[in-house]
Each structure stands twice: as C-alpha cells, then as structure tokens.
C-alpha atoms as a PDB file:
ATOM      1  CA  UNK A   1     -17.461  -1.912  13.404  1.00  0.00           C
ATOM      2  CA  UNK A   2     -17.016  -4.872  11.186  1.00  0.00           C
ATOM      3  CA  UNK A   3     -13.812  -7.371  10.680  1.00  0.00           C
ATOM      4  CA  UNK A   4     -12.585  -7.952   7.127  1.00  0.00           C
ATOM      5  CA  UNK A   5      -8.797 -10.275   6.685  1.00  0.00           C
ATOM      6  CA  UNK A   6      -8.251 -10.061  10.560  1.00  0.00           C
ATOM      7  CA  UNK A   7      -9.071  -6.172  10.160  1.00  0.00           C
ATOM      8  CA  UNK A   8     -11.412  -3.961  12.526  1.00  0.00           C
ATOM      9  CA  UNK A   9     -13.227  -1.312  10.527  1.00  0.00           C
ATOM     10  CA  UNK A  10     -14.243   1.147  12.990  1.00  0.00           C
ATOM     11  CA  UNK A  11     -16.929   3.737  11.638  1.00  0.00           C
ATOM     12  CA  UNK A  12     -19.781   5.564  12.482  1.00  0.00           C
ATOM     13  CA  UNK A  13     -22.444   7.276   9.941  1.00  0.00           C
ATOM     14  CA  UNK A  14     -21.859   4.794   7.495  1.00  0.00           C
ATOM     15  CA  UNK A  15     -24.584   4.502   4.090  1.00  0.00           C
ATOM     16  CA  UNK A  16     -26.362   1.086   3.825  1.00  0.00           C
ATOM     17  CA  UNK A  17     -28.177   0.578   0.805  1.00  0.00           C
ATOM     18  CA  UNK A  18     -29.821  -2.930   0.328  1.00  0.00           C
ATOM     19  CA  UNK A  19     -31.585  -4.461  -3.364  1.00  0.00           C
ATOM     20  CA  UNK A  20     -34.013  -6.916  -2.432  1.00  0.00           C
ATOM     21  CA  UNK A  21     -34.199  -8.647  -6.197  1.00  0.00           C
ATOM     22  CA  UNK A  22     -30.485  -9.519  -5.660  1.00  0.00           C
ATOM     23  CA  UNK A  23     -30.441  -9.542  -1.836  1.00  0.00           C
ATOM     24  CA  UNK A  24     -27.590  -7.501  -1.827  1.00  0.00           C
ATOM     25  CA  UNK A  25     -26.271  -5.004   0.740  1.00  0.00           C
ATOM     26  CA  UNK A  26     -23.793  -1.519   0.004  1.00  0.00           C
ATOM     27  CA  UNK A  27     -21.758  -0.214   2.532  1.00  0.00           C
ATOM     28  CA  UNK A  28     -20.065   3.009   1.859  1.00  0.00           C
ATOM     29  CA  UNK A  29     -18.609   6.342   3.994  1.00  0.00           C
ATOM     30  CA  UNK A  30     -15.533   6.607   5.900  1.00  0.00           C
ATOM     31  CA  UNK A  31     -13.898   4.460   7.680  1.00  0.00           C
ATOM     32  CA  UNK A  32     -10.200   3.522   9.293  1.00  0.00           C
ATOM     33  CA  UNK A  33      -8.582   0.316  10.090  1.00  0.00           C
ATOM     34  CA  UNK A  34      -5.445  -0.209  11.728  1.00  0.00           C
ATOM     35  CA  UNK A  35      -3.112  -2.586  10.515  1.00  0.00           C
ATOM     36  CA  UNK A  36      -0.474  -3.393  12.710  1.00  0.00           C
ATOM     37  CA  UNK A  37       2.962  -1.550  11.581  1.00  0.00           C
ATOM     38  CA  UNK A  38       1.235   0.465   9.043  1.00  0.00           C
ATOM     39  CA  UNK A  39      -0.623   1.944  12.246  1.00  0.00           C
ATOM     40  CA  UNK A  40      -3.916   3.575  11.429  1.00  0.00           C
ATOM     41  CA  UNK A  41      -5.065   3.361   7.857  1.00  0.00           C
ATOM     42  CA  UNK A  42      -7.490   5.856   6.480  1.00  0.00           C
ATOM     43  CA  UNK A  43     -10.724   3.909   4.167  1.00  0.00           C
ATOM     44  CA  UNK A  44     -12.982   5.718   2.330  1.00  0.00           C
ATOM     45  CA  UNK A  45     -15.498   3.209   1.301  1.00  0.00           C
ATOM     46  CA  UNK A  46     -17.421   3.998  -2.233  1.00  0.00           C
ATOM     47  CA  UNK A  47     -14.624   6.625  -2.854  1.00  0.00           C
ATOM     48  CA  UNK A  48     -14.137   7.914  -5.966  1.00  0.00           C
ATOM     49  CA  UNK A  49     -15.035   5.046  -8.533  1.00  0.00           C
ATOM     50  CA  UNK A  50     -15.105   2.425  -6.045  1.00  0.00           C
ATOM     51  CA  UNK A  51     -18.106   0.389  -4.319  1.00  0.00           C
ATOM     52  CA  UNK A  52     -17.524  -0.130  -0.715  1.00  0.00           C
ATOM     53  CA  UNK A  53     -18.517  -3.178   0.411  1.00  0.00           C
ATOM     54  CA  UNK A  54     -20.414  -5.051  -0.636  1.00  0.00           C
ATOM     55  CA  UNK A  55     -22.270  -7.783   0.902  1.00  0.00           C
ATOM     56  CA  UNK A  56     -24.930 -10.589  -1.341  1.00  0.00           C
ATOM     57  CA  UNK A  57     -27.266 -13.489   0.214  1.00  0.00           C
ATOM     58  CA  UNK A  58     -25.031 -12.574   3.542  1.00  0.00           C
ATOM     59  CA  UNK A  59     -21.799 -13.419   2.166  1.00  0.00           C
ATOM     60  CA  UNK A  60     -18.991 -10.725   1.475  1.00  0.00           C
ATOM     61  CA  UNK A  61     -18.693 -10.769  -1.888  1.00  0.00           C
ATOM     62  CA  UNK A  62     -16.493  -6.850  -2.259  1.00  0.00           C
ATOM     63  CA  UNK A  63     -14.746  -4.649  -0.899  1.00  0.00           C
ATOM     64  CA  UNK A  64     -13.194  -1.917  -3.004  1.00  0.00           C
ATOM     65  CA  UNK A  65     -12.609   1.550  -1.537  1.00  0.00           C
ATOM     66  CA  UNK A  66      -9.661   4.092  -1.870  1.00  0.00           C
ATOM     67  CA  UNK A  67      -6.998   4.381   1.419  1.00  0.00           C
ATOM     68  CA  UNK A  68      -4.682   6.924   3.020  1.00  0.00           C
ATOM     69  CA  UNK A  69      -1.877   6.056   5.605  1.00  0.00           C
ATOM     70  CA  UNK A  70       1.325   7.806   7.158  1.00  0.00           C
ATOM     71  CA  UNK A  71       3.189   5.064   8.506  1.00  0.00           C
ATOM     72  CA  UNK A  72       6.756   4.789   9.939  1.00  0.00           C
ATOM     73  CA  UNK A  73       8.503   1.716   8.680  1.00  0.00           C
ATOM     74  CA  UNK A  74      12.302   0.555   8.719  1.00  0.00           C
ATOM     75  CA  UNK A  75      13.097   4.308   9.949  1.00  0.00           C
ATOM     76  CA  UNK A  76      11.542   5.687   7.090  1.00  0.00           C
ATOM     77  CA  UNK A  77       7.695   7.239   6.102  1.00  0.00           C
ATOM     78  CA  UNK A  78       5.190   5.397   3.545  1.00  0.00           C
ATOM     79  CA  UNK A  79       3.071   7.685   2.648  1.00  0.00           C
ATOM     80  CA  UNK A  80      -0.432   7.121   0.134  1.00  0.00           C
ATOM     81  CA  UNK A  81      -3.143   9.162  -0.590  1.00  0.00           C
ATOM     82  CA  UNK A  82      -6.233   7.619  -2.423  1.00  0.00           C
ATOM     83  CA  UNK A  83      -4.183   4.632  -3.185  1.00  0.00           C
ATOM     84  CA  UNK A  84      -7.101   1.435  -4.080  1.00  0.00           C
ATOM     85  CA  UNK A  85      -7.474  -0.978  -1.481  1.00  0.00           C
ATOM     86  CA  UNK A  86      -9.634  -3.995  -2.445  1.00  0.00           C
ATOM     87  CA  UNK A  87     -10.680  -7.528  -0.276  1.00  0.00           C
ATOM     88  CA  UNK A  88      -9.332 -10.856  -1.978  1.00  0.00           C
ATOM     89  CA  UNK A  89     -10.797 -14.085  -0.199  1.00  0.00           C
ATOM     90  CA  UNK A  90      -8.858 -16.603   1.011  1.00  0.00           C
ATOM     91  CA  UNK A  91      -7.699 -19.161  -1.915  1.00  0.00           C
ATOM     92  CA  UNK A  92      -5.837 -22.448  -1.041  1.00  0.00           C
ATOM     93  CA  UNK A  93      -2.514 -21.568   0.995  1.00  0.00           C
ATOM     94  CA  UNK A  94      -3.252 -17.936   1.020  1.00  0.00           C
ATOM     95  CA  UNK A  95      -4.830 -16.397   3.788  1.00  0.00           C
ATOM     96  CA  UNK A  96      -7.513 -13.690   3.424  1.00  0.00           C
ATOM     97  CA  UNK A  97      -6.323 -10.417   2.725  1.00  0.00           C
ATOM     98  CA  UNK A  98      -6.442  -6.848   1.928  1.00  0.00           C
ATOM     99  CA  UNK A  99      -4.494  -5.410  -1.111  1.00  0.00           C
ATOM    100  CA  UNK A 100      -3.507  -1.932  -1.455  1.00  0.00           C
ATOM    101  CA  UNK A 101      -2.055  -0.768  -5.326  1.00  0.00           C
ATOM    102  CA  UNK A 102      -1.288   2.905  -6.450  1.00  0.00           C
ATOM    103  CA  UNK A 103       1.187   5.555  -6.058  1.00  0.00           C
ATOM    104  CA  UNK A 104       3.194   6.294  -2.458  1.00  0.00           C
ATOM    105  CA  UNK A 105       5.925   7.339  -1.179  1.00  0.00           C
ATOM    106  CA  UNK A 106       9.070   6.495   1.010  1.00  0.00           C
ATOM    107  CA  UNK A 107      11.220   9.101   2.926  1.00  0.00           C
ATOM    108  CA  UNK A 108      14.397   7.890   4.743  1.00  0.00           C
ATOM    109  CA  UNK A 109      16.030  10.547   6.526  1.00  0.00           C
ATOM    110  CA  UNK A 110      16.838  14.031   4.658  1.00  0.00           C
ATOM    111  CA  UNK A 111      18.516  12.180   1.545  1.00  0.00           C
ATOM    112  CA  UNK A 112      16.301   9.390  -0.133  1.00  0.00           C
ATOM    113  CA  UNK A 113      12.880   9.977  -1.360  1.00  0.00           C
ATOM    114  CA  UNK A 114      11.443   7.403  -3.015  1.00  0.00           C
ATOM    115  CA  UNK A 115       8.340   7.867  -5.614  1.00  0.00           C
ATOM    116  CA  UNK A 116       6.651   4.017  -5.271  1.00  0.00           C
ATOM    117  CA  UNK A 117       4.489   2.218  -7.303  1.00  0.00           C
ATOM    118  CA  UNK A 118       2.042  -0.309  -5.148  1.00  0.00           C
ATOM    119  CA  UNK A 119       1.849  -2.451  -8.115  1.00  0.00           C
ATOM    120  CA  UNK A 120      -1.401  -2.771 -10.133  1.00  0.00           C
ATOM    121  CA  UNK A 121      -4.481  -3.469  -9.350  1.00  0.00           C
ATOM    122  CA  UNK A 122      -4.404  -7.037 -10.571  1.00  0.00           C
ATOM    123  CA  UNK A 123      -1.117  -7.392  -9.206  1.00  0.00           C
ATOM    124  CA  UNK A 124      -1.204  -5.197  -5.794  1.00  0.00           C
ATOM    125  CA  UNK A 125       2.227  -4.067  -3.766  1.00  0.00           C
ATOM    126  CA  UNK A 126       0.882  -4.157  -0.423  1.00  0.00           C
ATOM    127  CA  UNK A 127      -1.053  -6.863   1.782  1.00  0.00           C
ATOM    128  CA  UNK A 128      -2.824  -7.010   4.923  1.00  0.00           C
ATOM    129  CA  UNK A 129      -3.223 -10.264   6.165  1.00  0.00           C
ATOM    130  CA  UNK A 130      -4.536 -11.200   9.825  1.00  0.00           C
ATOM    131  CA  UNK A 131      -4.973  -7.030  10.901  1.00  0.00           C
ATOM    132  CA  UNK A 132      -1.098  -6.548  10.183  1.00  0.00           C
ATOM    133  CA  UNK A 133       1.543  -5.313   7.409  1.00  0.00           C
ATOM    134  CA  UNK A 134       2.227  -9.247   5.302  1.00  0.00           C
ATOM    135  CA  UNK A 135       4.277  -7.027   2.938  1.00  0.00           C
ATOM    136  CA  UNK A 136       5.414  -4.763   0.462  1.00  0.00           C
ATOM    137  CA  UNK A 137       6.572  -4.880  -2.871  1.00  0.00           C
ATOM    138  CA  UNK A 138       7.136  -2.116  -5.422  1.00  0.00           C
ATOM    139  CA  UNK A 139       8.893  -0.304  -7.870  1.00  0.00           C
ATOM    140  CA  UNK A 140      10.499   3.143  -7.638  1.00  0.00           C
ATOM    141  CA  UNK A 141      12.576   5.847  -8.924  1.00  0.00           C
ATOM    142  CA  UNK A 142      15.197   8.321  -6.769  1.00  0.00           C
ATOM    143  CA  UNK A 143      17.473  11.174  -6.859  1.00  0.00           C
ATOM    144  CA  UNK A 144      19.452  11.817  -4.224  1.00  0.00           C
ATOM    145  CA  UNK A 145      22.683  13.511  -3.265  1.00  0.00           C
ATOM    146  CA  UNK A 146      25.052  11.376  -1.517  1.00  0.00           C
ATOM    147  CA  UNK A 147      28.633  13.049  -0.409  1.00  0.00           C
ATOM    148  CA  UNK A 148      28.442  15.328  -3.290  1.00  0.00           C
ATOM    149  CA  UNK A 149      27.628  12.908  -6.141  1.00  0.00           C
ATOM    150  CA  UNK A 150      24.380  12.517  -7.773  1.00  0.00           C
ATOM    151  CA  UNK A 151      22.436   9.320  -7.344  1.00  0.00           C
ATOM    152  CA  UNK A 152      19.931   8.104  -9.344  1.00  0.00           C
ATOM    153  CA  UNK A 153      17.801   5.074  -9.885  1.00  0.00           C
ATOM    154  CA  UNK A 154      14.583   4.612 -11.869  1.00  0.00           C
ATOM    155  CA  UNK A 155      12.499   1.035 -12.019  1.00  0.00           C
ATOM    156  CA  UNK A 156      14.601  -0.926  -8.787  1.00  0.00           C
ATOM    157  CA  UNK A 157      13.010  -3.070  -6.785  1.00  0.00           C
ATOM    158  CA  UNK A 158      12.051  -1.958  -3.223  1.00  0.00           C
ATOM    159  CA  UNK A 159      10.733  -4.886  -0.520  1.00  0.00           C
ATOM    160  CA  UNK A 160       9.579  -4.660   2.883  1.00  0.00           C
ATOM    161  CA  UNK A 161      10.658  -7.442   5.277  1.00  0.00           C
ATOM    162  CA  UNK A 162       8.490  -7.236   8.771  1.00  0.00           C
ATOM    163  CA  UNK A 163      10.408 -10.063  10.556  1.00  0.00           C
ATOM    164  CA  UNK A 164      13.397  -7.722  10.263  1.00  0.00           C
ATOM    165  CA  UNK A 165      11.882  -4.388   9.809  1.00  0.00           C
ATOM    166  CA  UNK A 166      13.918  -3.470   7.236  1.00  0.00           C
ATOM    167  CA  UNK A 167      14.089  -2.660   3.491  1.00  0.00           C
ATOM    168  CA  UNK A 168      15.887  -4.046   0.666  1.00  0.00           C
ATOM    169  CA  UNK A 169      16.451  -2.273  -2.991  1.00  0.00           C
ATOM    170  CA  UNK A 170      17.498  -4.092  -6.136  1.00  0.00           C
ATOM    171  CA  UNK A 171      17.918  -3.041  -9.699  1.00  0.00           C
ATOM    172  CA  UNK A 172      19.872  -0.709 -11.566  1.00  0.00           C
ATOM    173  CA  UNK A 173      21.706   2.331 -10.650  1.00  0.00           C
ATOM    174  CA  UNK A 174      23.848   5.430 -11.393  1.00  0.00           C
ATOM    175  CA  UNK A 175      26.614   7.591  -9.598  1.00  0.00           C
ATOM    176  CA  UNK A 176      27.894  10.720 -11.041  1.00  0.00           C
ATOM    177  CA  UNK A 177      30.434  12.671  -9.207  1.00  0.00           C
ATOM    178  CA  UNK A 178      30.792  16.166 -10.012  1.00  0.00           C
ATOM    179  CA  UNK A 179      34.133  18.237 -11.696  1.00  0.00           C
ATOM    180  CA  UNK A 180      34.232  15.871 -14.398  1.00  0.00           C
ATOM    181  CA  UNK A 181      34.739  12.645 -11.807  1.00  0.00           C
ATOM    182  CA  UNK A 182      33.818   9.110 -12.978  1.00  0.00           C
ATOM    183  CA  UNK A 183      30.237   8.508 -13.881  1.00  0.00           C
ATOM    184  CA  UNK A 184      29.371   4.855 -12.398  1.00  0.00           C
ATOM    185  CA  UNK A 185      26.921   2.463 -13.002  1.00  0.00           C
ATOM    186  CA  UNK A 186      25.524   0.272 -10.316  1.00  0.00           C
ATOM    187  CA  UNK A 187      23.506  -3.116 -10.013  1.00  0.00           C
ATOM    188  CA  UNK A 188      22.353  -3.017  -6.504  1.00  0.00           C
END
C-alpha cells in the first residue's frame, strides 16, 4: 500500500517496471482507495491510455489511471465508471490532491437522474484532498416528471457541499404541464 494526497492505495499484484537511464519507476494494476464520503473508490492504474504512477529519481512525478465508485451522497448515488483520475501536487494555498474528470451520474430518489459531467481534464469536477471528498462541481442535464409536468434542464450547475452534505443546482430550466397548461421557464 502506498499514500498519495492523504490517500491509502491498497493493492496487491501490482506491475513495477523501472528504466535505469532515467531512473524512473511504473506502477500499474488495480488498485482501490477510499476516500472518505465517496467510500471505496475503484483505481485501475495504467488503464486504458493512462500510465499509473509514476515515480523518477524517487520523487512522484504521475499518477494518471482511470476510477470507478458507487457512492451515496446528499441522499442520492454518484455513480462513474472509467472516469480519469490524475495526482496534482501541492501548489501554494492548495493542498495536494487527486482529481477525478469524465462522465457520472446522480440518482435522487425515483424522480431525478442526473447525466454529470466531472469537468475536463484540465479543469477536473471532483477532488480528493487529505483521503476525503474536497468537492464536486459539474454540469448536467435532466428529465424528470414532477406532479405530472415535465421537467427539464440541460447545462445547470450542480455542487456538492460536504460541510452540509447537501447539493445545490443552478442554471436554466423548463416546466411543461400537460393538456395544453402553461409552459414555464425557470432560472434556478
């Protein structure tokens, strides 16, 4: 096991490759951490297109792998499959952290489900900092039936607030009620 942003990496049958002209060590296979809220995150490192981790002159200098999770949050489930989760250092105020970007997806109760967007991978929706959920931003669209009328919402603005466990949308919205009732739209 291995600790990367305050988070344990717990594996076993791991592949360690190491280039002696650049002193450089590769670490892929699977993996999991867990990350507080987010509970047990799944890490496959060297996954798909990515490199693992990667580790030069003794110094972590990478970490790129892909990640799956299932996690209950705000009375809802996040759920990503082969989302990228990458390692960005510690720079001035910012502590050390691990950034997840890609597609997900948020259920709350039988009515919403919402398709996410993680952000990108320069600008990544989700952060582990210290071993535990720092937060989550992202954009999605929804369609959902609420007392008969249609709701829908494309591009809002969903963020995840740990203090309070709780989400909060924003953005731009629509209501149409059915039998030729008003047709609203809404700024949430």
């Amino acid at each position: 096991s291995f600790s990367v942003a305050g988070a344990t990496f717990d594996a076993s049958n791991l592949d360690v490759t190491y280039t002696s002209s650049t002193q450089t060590f590769a670490i892929t296979g699977n993996t999991s951490i867990t990350a507080g809220s987010l509970g047990k995150v799944s890490v496959d490192l060297g996954g798909g297109s990515t490199q693992g981790v990667v580790i030069t002159g003794g110094v972590l200098t990478g970490l790129n792998a892909t990640a799956s999770l299932n996690a209950a949050l705000a009375g809802g489930t996040l759920t990503a499959t082969g989302v990228n989760l990458v390692y960005q250092p510690a720079s001035g105020q910012t502590a050390a952290q691990l950034a997840l970007s890609g597609a997900a997806d948020l259920k709350i109760g039988s009515n919403f489900d919402l398709s996410l967007t993680l952000g990108t991978s320069s600008s990544p929706g989700l952060l582990i900092q210290g071993g535990a959920l720092a937060s989550l931003v992202a954009s999605a669209s929804l369609n959902a039936t609420l007392a008969g009328a249609a709701f829908s919402a494309s591009n809002v603005n969903v963020t995840y607030v740990s203090a309070s466990d709780s989400f909060s949308v924003s953005g731009s919205a629509s209501l149409a009620f059915p039998n030729k009732g008003p047709n609203l739209s809404l700024t949430l």
